[in-house]
C-alpha atoms as a PDB file:
ATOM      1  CA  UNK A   1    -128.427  65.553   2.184  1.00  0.00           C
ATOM      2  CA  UNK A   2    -129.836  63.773   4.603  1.00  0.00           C
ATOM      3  CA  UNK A   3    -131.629  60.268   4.157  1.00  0.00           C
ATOM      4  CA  UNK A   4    -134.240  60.440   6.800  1.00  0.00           C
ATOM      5  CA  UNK A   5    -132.558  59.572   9.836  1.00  0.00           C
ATOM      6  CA  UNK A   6    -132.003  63.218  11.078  1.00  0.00           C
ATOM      7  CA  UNK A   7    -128.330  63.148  12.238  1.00  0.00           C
ATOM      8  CA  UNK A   8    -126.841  60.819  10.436  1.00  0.00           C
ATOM      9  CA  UNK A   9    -126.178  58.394  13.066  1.00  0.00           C
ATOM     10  CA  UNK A  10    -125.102  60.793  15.192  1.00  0.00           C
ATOM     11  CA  UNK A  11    -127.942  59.750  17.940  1.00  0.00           C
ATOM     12  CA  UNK A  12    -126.564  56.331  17.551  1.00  0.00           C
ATOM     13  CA  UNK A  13    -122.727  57.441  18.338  1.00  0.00           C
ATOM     14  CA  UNK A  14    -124.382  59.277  21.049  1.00  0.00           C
ATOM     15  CA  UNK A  15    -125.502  56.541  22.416  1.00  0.00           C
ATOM     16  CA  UNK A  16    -122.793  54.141  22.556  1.00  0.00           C
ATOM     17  CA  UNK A  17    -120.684  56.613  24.221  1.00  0.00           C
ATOM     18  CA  UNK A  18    -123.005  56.698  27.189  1.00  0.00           C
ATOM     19  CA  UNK A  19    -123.000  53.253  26.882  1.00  0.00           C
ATOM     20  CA  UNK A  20    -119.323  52.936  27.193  1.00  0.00           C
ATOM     21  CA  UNK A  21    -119.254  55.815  29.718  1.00  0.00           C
ATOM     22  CA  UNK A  22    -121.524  53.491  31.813  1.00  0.00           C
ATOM     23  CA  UNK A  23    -119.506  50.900  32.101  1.00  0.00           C
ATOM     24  CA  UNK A  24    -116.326  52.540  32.449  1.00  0.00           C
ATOM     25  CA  UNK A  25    -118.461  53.983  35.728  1.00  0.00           C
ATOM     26  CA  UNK A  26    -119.546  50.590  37.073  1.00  0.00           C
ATOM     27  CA  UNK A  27    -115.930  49.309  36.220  1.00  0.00           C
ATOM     28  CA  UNK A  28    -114.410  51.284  38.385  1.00  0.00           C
ATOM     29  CA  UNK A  29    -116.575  51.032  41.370  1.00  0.00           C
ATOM     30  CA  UNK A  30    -116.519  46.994  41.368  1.00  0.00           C
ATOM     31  CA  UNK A  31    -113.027  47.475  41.472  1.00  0.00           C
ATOM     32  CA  UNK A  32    -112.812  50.038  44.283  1.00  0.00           C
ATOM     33  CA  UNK A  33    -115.272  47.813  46.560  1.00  0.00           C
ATOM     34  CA  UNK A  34    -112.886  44.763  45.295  1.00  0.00           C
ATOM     35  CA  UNK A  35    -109.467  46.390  46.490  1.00  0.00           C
ATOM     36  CA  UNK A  36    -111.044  48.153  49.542  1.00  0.00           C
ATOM     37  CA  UNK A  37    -111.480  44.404  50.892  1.00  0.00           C
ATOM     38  CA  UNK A  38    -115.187  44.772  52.386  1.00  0.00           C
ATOM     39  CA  UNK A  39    -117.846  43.815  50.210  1.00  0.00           C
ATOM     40  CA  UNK A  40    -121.088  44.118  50.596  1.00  0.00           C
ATOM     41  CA  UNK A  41    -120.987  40.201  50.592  1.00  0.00           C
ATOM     42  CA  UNK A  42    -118.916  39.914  53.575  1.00  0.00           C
ATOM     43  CA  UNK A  43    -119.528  43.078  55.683  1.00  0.00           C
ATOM     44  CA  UNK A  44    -120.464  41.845  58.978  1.00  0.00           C
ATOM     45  CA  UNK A  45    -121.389  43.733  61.729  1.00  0.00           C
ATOM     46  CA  UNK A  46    -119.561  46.656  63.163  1.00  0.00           C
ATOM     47  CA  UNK A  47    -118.426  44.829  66.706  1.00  0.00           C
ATOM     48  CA  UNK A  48    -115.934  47.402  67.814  1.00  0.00           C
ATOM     49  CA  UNK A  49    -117.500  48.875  71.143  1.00  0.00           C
ATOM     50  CA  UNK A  50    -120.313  52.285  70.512  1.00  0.00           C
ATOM     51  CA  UNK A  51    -120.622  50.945  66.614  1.00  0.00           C
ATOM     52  CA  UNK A  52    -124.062  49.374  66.479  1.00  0.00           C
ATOM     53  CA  UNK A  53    -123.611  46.587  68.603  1.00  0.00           C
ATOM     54  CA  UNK A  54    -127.325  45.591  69.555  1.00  0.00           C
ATOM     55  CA  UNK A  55    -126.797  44.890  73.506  1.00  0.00           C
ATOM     56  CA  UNK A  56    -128.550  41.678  74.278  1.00  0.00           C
ATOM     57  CA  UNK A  57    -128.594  38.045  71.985  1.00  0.00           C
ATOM     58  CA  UNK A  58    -126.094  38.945  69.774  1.00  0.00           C
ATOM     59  CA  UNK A  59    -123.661  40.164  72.013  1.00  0.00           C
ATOM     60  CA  UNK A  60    -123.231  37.101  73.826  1.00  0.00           C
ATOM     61  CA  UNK A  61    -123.478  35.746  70.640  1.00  0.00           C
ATOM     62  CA  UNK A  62    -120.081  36.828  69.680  1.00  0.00           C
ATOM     63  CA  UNK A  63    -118.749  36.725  73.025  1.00  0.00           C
ATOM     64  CA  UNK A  64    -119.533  33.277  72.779  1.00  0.00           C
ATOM     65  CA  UNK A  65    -117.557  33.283  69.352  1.00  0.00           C
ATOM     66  CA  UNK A  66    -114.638  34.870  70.735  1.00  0.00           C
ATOM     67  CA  UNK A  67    -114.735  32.587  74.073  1.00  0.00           C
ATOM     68  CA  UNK A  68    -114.805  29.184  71.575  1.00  0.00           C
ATOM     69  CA  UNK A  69    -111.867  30.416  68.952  1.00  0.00           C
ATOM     70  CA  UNK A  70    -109.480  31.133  72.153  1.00  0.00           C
ATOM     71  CA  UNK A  71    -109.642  34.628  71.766  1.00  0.00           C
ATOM     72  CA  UNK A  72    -110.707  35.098  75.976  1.00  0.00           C
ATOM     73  CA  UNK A  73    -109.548  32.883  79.145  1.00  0.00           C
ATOM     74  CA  UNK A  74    -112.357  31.493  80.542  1.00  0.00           C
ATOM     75  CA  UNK A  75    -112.094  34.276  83.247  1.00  0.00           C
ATOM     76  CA  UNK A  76    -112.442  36.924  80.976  1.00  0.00           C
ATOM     77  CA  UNK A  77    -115.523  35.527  79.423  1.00  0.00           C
ATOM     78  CA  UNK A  78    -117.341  35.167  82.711  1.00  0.00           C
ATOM     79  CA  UNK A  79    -116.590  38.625  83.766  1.00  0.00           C
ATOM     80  CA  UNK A  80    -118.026  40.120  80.137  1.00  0.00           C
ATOM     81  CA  UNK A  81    -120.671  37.905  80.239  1.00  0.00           C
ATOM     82  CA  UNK A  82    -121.625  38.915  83.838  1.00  0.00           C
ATOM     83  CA  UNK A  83    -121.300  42.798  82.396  1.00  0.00           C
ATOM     84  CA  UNK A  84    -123.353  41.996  79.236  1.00  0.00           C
ATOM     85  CA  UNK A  85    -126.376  40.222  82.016  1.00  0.00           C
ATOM     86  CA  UNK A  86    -126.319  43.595  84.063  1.00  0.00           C
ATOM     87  CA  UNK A  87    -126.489  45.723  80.850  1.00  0.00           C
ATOM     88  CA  UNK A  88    -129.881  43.911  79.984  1.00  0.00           C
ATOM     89  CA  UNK A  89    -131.785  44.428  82.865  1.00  0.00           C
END
């Protein structure tokens, strides 16, 4: 017989399985984003050359980076910089 509750607690069990299917979801993309190492929190830019790069500030922004970690001889940063001023005009 039933006891006014319609199913018996069957909505109930219905429920906490789409609970539990719910987090198994979200579980498992936290830990794809965690083991892919790029997160949302640290995704930079896209710098490599014809990904998104706005030409103007920012590139000499990060040539300026690259120029003061040692990453380009002082020649090579005057010649890209030189290339990034013609690009602008």
């Amino acid at each position: 017989m039933m006891n006014g509750d319609g199913m018996d607690g069957m909505g109930l069990m219905w429920f906490f399985g789409l609970l539990v299917l719910v987090g198994v979801t979200v579980l498992g993309v936290v830990l794809v984003k965690a083991l892919s190492g790029k997160s949302s929190h640290n995704a930079g830019p896209d710098t490599r050359p014809g990904r998104g790069v706005v030409p103007g500030r920012r590139g000499t922004e990060i040539l300026e980076g690259r120029y003061a970690h040692g990453e380009l001889s002082t020649e090579e940063y005057r010649e890209r910089l030189k290339t990034l001023e013609e690009d602008g005009q």
